[in-house]
Protein backbone atom coordinates (compact mmCIF):
# COMPACT_ATOMS: atom_id res chain seq x y z
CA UNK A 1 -46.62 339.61 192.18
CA UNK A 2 -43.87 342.09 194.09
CA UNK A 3 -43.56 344.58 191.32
CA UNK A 4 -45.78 344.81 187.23
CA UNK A 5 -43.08 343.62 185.65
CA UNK A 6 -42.47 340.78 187.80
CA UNK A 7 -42.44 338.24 184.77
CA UNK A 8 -39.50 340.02 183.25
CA UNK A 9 -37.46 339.62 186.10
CA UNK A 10 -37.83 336.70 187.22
CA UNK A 11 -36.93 335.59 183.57
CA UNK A 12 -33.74 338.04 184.19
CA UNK A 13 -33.29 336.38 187.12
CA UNK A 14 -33.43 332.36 185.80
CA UNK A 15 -31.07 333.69 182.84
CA UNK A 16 -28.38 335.31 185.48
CA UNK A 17 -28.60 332.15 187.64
CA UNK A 18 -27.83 329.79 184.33
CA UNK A 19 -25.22 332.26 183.66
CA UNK A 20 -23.26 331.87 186.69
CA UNK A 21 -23.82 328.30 186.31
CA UNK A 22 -22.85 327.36 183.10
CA UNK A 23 -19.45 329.48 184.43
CA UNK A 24 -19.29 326.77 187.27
CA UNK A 25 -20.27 329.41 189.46
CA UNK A 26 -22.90 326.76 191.57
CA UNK A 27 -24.01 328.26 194.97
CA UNK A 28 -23.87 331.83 193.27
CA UNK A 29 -26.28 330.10 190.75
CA UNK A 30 -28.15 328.82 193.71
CA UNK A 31 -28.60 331.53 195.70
CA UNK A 32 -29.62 334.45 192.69
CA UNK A 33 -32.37 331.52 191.75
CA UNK A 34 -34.08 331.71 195.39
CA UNK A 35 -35.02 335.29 194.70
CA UNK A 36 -37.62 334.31 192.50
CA UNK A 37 -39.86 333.63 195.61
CA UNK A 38 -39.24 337.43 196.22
CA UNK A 39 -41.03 338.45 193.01
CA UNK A 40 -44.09 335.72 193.52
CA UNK A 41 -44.55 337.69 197.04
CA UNK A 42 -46.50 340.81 197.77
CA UNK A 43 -43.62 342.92 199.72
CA UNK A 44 -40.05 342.29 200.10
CA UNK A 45 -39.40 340.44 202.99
CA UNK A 46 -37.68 341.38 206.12
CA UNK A 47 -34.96 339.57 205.77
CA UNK A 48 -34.01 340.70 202.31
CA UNK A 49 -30.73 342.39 203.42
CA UNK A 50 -29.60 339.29 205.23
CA UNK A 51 -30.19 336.84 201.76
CA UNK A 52 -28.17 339.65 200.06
CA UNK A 53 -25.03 339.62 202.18
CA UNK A 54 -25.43 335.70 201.81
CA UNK A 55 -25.58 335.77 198.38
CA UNK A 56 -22.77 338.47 197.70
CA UNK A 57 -20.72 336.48 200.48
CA UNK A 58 -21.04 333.18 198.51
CA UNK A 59 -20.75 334.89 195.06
CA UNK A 60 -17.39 336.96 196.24
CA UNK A 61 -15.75 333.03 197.26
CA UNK A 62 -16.37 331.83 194.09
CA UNK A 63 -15.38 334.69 192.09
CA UNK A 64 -12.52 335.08 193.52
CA UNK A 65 -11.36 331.37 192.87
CA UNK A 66 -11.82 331.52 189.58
CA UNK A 67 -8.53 331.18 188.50
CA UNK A 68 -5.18 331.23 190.91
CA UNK A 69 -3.83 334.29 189.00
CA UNK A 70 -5.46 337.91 190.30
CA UNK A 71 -7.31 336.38 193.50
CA UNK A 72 -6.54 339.20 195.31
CA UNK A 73 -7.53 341.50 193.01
CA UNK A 74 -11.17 340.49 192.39
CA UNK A 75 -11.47 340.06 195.99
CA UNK A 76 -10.77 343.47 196.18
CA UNK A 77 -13.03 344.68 193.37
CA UNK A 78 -15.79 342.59 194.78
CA UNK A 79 -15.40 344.05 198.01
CA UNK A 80 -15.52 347.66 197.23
CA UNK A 81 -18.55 347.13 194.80
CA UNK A 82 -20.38 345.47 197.77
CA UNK A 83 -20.02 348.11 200.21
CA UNK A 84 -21.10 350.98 198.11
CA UNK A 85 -24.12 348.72 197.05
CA UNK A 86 -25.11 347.74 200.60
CA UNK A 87 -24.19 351.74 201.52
CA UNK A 88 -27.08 352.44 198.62
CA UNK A 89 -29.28 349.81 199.72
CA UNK A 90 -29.22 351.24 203.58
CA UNK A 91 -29.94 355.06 202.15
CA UNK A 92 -32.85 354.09 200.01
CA UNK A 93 -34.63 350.77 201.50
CA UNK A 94 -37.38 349.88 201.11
CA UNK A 95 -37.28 351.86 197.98
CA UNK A 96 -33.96 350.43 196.47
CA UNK A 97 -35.96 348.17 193.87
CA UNK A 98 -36.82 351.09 192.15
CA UNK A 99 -33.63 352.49 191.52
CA UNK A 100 -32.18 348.99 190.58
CA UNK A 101 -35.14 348.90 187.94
CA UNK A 102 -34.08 352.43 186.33
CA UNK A 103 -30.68 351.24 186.23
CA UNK A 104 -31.75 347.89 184.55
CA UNK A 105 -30.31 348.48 181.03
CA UNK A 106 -26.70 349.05 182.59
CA UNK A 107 -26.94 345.76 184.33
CA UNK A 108 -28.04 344.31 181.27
CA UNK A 109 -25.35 345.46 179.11
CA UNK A 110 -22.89 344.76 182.00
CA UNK A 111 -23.76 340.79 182.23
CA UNK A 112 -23.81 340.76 178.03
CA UNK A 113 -19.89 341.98 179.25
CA UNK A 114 -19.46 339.57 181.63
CA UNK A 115 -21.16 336.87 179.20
CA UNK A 116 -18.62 337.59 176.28
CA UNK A 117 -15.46 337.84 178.41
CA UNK A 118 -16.34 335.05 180.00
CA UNK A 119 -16.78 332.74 176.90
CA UNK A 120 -13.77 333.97 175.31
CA UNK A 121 -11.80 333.42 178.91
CA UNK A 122 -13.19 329.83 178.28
CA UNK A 123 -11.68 329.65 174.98
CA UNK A 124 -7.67 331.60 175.84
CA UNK A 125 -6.56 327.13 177.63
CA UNK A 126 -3.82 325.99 174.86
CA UNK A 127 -5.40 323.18 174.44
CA UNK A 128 -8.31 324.69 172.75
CA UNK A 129 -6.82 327.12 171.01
CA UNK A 130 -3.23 326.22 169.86
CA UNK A 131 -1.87 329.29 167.78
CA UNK A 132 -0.48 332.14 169.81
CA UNK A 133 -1.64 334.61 167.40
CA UNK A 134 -5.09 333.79 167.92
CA UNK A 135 -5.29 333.62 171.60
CA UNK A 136 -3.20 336.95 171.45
CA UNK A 137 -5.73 338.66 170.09
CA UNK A 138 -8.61 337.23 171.73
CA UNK A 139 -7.16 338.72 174.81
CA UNK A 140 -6.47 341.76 173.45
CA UNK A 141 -10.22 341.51 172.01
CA UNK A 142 -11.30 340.29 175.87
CA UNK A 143 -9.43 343.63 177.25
CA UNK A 144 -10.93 346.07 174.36
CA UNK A 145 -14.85 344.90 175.89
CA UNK A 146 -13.40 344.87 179.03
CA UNK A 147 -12.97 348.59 179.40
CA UNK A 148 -15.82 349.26 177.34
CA UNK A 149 -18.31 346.78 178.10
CA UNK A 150 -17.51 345.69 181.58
CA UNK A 151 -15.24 348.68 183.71
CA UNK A 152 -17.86 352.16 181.84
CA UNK A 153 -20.65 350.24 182.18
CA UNK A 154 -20.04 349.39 185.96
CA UNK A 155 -18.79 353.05 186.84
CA UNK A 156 -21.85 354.43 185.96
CA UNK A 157 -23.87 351.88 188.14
CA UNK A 158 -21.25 352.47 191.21
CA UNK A 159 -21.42 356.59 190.45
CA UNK A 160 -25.72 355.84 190.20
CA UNK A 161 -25.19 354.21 193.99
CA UNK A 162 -22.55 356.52 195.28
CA UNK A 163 -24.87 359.42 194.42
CA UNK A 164 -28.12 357.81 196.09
CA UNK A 165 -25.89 357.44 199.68
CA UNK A 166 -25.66 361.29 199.32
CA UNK A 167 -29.33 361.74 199.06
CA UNK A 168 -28.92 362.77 195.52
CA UNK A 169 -30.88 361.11 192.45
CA UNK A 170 -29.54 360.85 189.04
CA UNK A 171 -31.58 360.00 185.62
CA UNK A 172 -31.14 357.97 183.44
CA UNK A 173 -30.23 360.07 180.69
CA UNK A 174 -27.52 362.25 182.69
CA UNK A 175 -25.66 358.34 183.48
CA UNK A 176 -25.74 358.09 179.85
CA UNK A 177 -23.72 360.87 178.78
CA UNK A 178 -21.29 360.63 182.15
CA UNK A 179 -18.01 359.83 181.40
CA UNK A 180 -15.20 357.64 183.52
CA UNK A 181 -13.50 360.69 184.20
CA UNK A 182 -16.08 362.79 186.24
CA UNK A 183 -16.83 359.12 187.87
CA UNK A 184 -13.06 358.82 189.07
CA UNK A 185 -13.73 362.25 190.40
CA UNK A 186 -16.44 361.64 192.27
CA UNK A 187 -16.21 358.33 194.05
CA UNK A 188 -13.33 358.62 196.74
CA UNK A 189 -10.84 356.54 197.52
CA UNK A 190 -10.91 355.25 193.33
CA UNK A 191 -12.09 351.86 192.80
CA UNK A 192 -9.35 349.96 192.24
CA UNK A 193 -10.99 348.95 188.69
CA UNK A 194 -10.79 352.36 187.86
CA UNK A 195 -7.00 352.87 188.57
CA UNK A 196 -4.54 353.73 185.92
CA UNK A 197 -7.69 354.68 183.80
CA UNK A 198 -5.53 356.62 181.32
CA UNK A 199 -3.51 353.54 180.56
CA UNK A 200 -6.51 351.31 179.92
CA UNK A 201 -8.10 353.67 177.58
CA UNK A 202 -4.59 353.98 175.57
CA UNK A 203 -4.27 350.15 174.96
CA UNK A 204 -8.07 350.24 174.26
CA UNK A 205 -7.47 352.32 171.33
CA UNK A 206 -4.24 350.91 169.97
CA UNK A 207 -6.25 347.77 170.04
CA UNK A 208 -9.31 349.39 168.02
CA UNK A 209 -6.80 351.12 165.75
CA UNK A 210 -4.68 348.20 165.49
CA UNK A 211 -1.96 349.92 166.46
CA UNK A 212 -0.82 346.48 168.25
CA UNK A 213 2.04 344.23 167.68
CA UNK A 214 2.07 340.34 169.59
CA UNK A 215 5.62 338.83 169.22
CA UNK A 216 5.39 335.02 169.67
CA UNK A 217 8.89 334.65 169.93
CA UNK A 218 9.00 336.67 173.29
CA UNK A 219 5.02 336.52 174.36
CA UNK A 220 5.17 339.88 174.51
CA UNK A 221 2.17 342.22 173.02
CA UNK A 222 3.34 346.59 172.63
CA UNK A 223 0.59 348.85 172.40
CA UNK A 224 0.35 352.30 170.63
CA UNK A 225 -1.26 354.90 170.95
CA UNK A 226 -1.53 357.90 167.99
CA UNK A 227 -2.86 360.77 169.22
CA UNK A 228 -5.36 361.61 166.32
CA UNK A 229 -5.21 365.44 165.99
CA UNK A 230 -1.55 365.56 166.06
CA UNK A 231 -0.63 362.07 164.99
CA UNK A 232 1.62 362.43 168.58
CA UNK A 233 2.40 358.72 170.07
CA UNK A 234 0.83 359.53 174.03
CA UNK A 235 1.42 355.67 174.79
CA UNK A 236 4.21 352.91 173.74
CA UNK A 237 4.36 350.01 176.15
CA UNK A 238 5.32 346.05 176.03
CA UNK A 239 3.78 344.11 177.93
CA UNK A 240 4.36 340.19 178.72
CA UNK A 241 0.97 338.02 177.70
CA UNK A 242 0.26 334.43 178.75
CA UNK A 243 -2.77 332.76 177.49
CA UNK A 244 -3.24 331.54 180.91
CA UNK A 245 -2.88 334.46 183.23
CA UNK A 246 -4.19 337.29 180.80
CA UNK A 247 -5.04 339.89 181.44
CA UNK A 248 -3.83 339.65 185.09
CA UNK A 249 -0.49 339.58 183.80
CA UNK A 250 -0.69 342.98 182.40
CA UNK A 251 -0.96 344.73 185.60
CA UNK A 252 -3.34 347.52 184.55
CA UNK A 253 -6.50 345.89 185.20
């Protein structure tokens, strides 16, 4: 076996693979499965890099065809996580494994993201779900892990790799407590995930307040946001929803 704990990921690795495929994600599916030859191995092999590109080619496609609405904006995402990745990989190989390992419980919490938004994404077609209410709020529940589950989680992993391309190592326990904002500050030009940061976080919390108001008659959903300490509204915005482009639509995200 490649590494001791060899077991565990190639069981991480069969339950990403069924992940992408049960999301109709098939060559991505495909090509994350071959890797389990890797861990039956003794050393990574020389080609490693090349499978990667192959795979994040491949995975990018199909990602970004997910739905017609925001192609070019998850091509985009997709790209710029991919090049500081591969910038990482370069810096540290063949060491990289290592780092990926003390990063494992942000992946993990990032695909339990992925994994919820996804099945709730599955859920938002009409047809499934016929009161507007309800598939209102789902989105607005879909947004809410979104930024927390999904965007926090995946800045710390980026701000882990941007870090490693300087030479610089940071633990586990510092990623913990780092917040978005020092992240934005620190990885140049900002992901575009990470743009308009503020504006995410404010319908975040008028969501987990429920400071939120969906008006079927107009498909339109306005956020609040109370500042706390002063009871000061920072944030009062409409914005249009449809069950089928959401949260595209919103042009935050």
């Amino acid at each position: 076996m490649l590494y001791p704990d060899s077991n565990r990921r190639i069981n991480d690795i069969n339950d990403l693979a069924n992940l992408f495929k049960v999301k109709g994600h098939l060559q991505t599916s495909k090509g994350i499965s071959s890797f389990v030859k890797i861990q039956h191995g003794k050393k990574i092999p020389s080609n490693f890099l090349k499978k990667l590109d192959q795979l994040f080619t491949i995975c990018e496609g199909e990602f970004a065809a997910t739905t017609t609405i925001g192609q070019t904006y998850r091509k985009t995402c997709f790209q710029e996580i991919k090049a500081i990745i591969f910038s990482a990989i370069s810096r540290t190989y063949p060491k990289f494994g290592q780092h990926m390992l003390a990063i494992y419980p942000f992946v993990k919490r990032l695909r339990q993201g992925r994994e919820i938004t996804g099945t709730i994404a599955d859920w938002m077609d009409p047809k499934k779900i016929k009161d507007k209410n309800l598939r209102a709020y789902l989105a607005c529940f879909a947004h809410l892990i979104i930024v927390e589950g999904l965007f926090d989680e995946l800045a710390r992993i980026l701000y882990y790799f941007v870090e490693l391309t300087k030479g610089n190592s940071v633990s586990v326990d510092d990623l913990e407590k780092t917040n978005v904002w020092k992240i934005q500050r620190k990885i140049k030009p900002t992901p575009i995930f990470l743009r308009k940061w503020r504006e995410k976080k404010y319908i975040r919390n008028a969501i987990g307040h429920a400071q939120f108001y969906f008006d079927p008659r107009t498909n339109t959903i306005r956020f609040v946001n109370i500042q706390e300490k002063t009871g000061k509204v920072t944030y009062d915005k409409t914005l249009n929803f449809s069950s089928l482009n959401w949260p595209w639509n919103w042009k935050i995200l």
